[in-house]
Each structure stands twice: as C-alpha cells, then as structure tokens.
Protein backbone atom coordinates (compact mmCIF):
# COMPACT_ATOMS: atom_id res chain seq x y z
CA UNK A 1 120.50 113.43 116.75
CA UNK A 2 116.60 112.88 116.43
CA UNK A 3 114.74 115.64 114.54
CA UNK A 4 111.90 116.75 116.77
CA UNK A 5 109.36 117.81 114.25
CA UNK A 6 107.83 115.89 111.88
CA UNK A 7 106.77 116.74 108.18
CA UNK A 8 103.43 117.55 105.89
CA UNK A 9 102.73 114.77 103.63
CA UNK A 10 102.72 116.65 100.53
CA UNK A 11 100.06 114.34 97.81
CA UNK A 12 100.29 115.66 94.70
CA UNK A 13 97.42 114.09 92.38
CA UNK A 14 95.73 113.88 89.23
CA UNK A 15 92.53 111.55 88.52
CA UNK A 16 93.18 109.30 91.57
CA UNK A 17 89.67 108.73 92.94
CA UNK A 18 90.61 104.99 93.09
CA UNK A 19 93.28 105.07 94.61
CA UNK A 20 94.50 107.96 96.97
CA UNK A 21 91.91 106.53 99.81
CA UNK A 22 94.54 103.73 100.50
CA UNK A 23 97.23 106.14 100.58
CA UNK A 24 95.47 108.64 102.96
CA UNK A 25 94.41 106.30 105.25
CA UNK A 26 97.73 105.43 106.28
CA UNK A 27 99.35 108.83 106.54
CA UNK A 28 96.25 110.16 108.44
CA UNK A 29 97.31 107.80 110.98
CA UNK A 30 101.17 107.78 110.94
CA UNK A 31 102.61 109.15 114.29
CA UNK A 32 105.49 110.49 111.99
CA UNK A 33 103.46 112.85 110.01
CA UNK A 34 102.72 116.19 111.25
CA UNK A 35 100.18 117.01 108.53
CA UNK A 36 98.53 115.76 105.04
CA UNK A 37 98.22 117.97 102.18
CA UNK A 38 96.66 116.60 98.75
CA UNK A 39 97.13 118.77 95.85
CA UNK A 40 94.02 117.97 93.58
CA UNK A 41 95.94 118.93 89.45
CA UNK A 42 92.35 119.37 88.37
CA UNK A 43 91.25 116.51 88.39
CA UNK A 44 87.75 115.39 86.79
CA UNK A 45 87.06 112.31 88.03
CA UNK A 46 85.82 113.10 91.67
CA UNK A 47 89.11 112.68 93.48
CA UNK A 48 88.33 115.82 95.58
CA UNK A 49 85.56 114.02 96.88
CA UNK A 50 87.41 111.01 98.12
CA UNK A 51 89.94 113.49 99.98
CA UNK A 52 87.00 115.08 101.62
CA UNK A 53 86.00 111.91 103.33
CA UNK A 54 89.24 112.38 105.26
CA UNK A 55 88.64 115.58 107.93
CA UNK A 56 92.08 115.56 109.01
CA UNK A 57 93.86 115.96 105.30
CA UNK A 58 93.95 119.80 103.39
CA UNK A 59 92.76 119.94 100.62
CA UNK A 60 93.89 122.33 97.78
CA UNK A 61 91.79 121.78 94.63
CA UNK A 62 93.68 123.37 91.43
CA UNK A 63 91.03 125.10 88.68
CA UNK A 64 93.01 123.06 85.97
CA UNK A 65 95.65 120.39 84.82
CA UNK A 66 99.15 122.50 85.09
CA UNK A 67 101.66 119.54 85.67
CA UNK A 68 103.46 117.64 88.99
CA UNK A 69 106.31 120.37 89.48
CA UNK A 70 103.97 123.13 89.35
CA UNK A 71 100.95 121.12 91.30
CA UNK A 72 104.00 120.22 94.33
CA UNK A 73 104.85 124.13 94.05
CA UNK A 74 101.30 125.51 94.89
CA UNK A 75 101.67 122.89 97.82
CA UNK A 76 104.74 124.43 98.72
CA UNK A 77 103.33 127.65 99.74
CA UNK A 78 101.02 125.70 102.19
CA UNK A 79 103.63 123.74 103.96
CA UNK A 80 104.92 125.22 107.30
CA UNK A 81 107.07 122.27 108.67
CA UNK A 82 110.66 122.05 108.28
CA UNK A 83 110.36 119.02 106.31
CA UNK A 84 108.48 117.67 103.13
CA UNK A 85 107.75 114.31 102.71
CA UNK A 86 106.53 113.82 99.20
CA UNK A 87 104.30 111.44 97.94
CA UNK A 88 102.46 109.34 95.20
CA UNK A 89 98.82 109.20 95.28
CA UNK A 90 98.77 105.85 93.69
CA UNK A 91 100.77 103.40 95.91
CA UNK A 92 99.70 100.24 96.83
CA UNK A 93 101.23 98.28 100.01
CA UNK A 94 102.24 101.96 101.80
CA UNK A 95 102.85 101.32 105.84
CA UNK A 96 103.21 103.72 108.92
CA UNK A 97 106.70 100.87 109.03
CA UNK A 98 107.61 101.88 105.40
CA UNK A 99 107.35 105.80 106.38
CA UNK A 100 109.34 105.78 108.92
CA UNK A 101 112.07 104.23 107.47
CA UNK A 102 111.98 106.63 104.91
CA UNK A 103 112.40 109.37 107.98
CA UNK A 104 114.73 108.00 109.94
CA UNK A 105 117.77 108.78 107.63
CA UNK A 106 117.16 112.09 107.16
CA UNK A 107 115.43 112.57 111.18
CA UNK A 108 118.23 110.17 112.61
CA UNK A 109 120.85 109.73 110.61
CA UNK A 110 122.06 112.98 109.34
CA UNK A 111 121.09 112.51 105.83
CA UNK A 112 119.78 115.42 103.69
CA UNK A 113 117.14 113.93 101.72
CA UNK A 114 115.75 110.11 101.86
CA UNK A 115 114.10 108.54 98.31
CA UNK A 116 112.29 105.30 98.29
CA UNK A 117 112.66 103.15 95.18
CA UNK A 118 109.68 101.10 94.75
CA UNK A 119 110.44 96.94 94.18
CA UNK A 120 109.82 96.20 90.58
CA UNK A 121 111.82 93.14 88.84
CA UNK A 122 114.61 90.69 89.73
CA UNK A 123 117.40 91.84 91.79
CA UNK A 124 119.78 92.98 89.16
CA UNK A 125 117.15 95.38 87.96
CA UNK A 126 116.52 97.03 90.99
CA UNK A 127 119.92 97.27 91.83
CA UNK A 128 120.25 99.15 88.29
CA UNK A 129 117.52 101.10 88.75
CA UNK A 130 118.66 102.17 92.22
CA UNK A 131 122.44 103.01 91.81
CA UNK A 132 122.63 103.22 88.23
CA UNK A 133 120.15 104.68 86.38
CA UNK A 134 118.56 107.98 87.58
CA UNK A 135 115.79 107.72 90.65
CA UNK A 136 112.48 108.94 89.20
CA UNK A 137 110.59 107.80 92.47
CA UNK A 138 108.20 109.74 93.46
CA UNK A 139 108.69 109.09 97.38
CA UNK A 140 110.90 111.69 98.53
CA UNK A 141 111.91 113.46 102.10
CA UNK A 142 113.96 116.40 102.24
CA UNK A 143 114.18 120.37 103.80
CA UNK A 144 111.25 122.11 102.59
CA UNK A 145 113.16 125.52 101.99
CA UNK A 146 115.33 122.97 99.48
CA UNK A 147 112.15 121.88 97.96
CA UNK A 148 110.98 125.52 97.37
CA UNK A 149 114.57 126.32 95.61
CA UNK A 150 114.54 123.30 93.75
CA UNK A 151 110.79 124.23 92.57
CA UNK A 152 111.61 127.75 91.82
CA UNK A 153 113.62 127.02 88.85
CA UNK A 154 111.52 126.64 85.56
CA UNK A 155 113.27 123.63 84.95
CA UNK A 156 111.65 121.74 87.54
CA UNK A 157 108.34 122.12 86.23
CA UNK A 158 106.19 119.54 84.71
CA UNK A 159 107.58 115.76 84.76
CA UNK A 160 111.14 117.08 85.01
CA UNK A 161 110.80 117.53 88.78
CA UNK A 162 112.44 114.31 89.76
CA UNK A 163 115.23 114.75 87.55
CA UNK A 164 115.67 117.75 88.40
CA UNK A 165 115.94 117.28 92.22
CA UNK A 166 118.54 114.68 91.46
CA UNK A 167 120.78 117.23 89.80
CA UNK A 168 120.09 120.24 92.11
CA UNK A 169 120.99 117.68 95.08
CA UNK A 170 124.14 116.20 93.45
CA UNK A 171 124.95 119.54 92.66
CA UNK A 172 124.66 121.18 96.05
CA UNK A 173 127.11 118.38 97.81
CA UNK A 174 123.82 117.28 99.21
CA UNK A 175 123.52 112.88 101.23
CA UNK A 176 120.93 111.36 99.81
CA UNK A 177 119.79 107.91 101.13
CA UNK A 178 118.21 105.40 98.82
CA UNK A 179 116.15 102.72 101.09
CA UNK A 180 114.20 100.01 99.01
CA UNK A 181 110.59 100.28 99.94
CA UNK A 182 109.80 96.77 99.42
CA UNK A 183 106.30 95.30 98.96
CA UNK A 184 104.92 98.75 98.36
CA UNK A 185 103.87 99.43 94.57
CA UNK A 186 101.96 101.51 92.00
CA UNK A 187 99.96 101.37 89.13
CA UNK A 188 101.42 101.76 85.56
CA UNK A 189 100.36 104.72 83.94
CA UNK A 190 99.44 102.66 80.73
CA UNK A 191 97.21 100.85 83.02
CA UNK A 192 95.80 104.16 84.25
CA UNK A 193 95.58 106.20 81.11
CA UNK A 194 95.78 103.96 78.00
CA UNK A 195 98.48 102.81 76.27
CA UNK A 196 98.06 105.87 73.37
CA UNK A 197 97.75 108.71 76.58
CA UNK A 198 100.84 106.66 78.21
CA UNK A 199 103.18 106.54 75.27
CA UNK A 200 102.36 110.13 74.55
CA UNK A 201 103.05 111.22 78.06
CA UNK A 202 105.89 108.99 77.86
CA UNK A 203 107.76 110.93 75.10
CA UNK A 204 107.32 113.51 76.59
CA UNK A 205 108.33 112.91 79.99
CA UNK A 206 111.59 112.00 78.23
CA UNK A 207 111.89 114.78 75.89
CA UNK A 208 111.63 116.93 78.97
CA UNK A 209 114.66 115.23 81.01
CA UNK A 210 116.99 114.83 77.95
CA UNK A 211 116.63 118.59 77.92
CA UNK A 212 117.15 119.05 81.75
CA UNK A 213 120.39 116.61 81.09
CA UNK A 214 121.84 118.56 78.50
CA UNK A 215 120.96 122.42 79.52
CA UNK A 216 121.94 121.41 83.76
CA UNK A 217 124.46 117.81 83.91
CA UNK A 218 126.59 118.26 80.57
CA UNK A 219 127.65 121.93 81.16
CA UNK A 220 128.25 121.29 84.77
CA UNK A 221 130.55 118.74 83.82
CA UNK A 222 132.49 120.58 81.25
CA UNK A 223 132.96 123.29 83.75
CA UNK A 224 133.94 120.98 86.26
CA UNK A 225 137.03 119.67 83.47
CA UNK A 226 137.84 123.43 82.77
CA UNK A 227 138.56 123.66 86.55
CA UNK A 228 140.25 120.77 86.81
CA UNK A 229 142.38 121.99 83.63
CA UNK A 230 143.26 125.80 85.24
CA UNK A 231 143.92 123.58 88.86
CA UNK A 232 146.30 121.81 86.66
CA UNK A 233 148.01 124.68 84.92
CA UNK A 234 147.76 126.96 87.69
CA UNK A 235 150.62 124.24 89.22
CA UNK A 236 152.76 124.86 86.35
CA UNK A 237 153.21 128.43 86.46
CA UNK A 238 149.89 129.38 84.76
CA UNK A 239 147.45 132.36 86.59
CA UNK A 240 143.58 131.89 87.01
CA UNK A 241 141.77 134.64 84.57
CA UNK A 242 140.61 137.61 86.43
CA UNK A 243 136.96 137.65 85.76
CA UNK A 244 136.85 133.58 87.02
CA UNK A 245 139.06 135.94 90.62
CA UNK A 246 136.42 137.90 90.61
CA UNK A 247 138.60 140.80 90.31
C-alpha cells in the first residue's frame, strides 16, 4: 500500500557552497518531498548563504564543526514527518526520477529503509560494493523515530553513522532495499579537502568503524553462537540458566 505522506529532506553539510545549490534545486521541486532541511556543521565558507537563496529550504546553521551523526541529530529534532530521507550535499546528476525510486520501496513496497549506492567503477565493483562490502552511502530513507534511536546511541556519532545504521538495521530484523542510483555522483573528499586533510579524515573514519565492528557486530555474533549452543544442548537434556529465563 502507498504511503500517503511524504518525507523532510534532511541535508546535512559542511563547506559545500559549491555544490549544495545543485542538490537543492532539485529537492525544492520534487513532488515527493514534503520539506528540505540543510544542516549547516559550521561551515566557513559561505554555504549558509547559498541555502538562503532557496526560500522554501530550513535552514539550521550549527555555531561549530561537531561531526555528520551529531549534525543529522540536531536535524532530527526539527523533522516532523514520518519519514527521513537523508542526503549528501555534494551529489552531482541527483533527479526528482532518482528520488522517487529511492521512495517507492519503502512508500510502495513495504520495505523499511531504501539506500542508494552511487555508480562508481566496472560492474564487478559495484556489485562488491553493493552486496558485499558494507554500504557507506550517504542516500538513505527510513522511519524517522528509527533514525532518532539509531542517533541516540553514542556510537553513531561522527563518521560512524552509516555503519552504524547498517548494524542497528540488521540487527532489528529490519528490509532494507539497495537500488543503484546510476548516473548520479559526488565529489571525492581528496578532491574537496586535500589529499593530507583526506587521508587524515580517512584514518579516522576507519578507526572509528573498526571500533563500531568490534564493540556492536563481533559480540552480537558470539552471542548469537552461545544461543545457538544452549538451543543445541537444551535438545539433549540440558536447562537454559536462570538469569538468561529471566527468573
């Protein structure tokens, strides 16, 4: 069944000025978004000026630099509509056509969240990059009461946000829909930033989700083989401990 409402356009953003304009126009204009906010992460070089060309997009400027998850948090509390439809402020090659296919699986097709992998390399990479490795896109749709619980935990904060989501969703039994989102694209970060700034950021973005991956996905998993283990036992004769009864 069709969804009747439609979601904020949530535009997180740090030192877009360049860039964002593209992105805005489209969304301003997209019969399938209900509202744009732009979350300005402090940025210095006059992006809050861009957004303010455009009278129809909120505008929530941020006094300094604190990081994605916490930037899409502040959103958060501004966002009224049942859905969230996250977004890049950098993408090139965005359509009203591309956003709505990224809402019809979760408006249409019963899905619980919808992420849009962005074309980059031959075939085999994006196939690797979209069912194998972990989606780090940036193009997400999804409940916005998820979003908040997701965004409560101090693990989502920072660059971790992504993975993160990808855990909590997995977790929670949650569908999630990957849809390639061909000819759209963004700009590197080393392109951006600087190689030096980008490598730095780089580590660091990685440090953060090796953490996430060992504190969240390894002792999930070991828990789920102790389970599996008492299931086992419990066949043969063996009881379940009291404290995991709850007695």
């Amino acid at each position: 069944m069709f969804k009747t409402s439609t979601p904020t356009a949530l535009v997180p953003c740090y030192n877009e000025k360049d860039r964002i304009g593209d992105v805005l126009k489209v969304l301003v204009e997209s019969q399938y978004i209900n509202k744009v906010l732009v979350v300005d992460d402090g940025s210095t070089d006059g992006t809050q000026d861009i957004v303010k060309e455009f009278k129809n997009v909120e505008l929530l400027r941020l006094d300094k630099n604190i990081g994605k998850g916490g930037a899409v948090r502040e959103g958060l509390k501004r966002v009224g509509d049942e859905y969230t439809f996250l977004l890049d402020a950098d993408l090139k090659g965005l359509t009203n056509e591309k956003i709505g296919l990224m809402i019809k699986p979760v408006f249409v097709e019963g899905y619980d969240a919808c992420f849009g992998v962005l074309k980059r390399g031959p075939a085999w990479f994006q196939f690797f990059r979209k069912n194998i490795f972990p989606v780090m896109t940036g193009e997400r749709v999804l409940r916005t009461d998820v979003l908040k619980n997701i965004l409560d935990s101090p693990n989502a904060q920072e660059w971790g946000i992504e993975f993160y989501m990808n855990l909590y969703l997995k977790k929670k039994g949650l569908r999630v829909k990957k849809i390639d989102l061909v000819a759209v694209t963004d700009v590197m970060n080393f392109k951006k930033r600087g190689f030096r700034k980008y490598f730095i950021r780089l580590i660091k973005f990685w440090i953060i989700n090796l953490k996430l991956f060992w504190l969240t996905y390894i002792p999930d998993r070991i828990a789920t083989l102790w389970l599996f283990s008492l299931a086992k036992n419990t066949s043969k004769g063996v009881k379940y401990p009291r404290h995991f009864l709850g007695r």
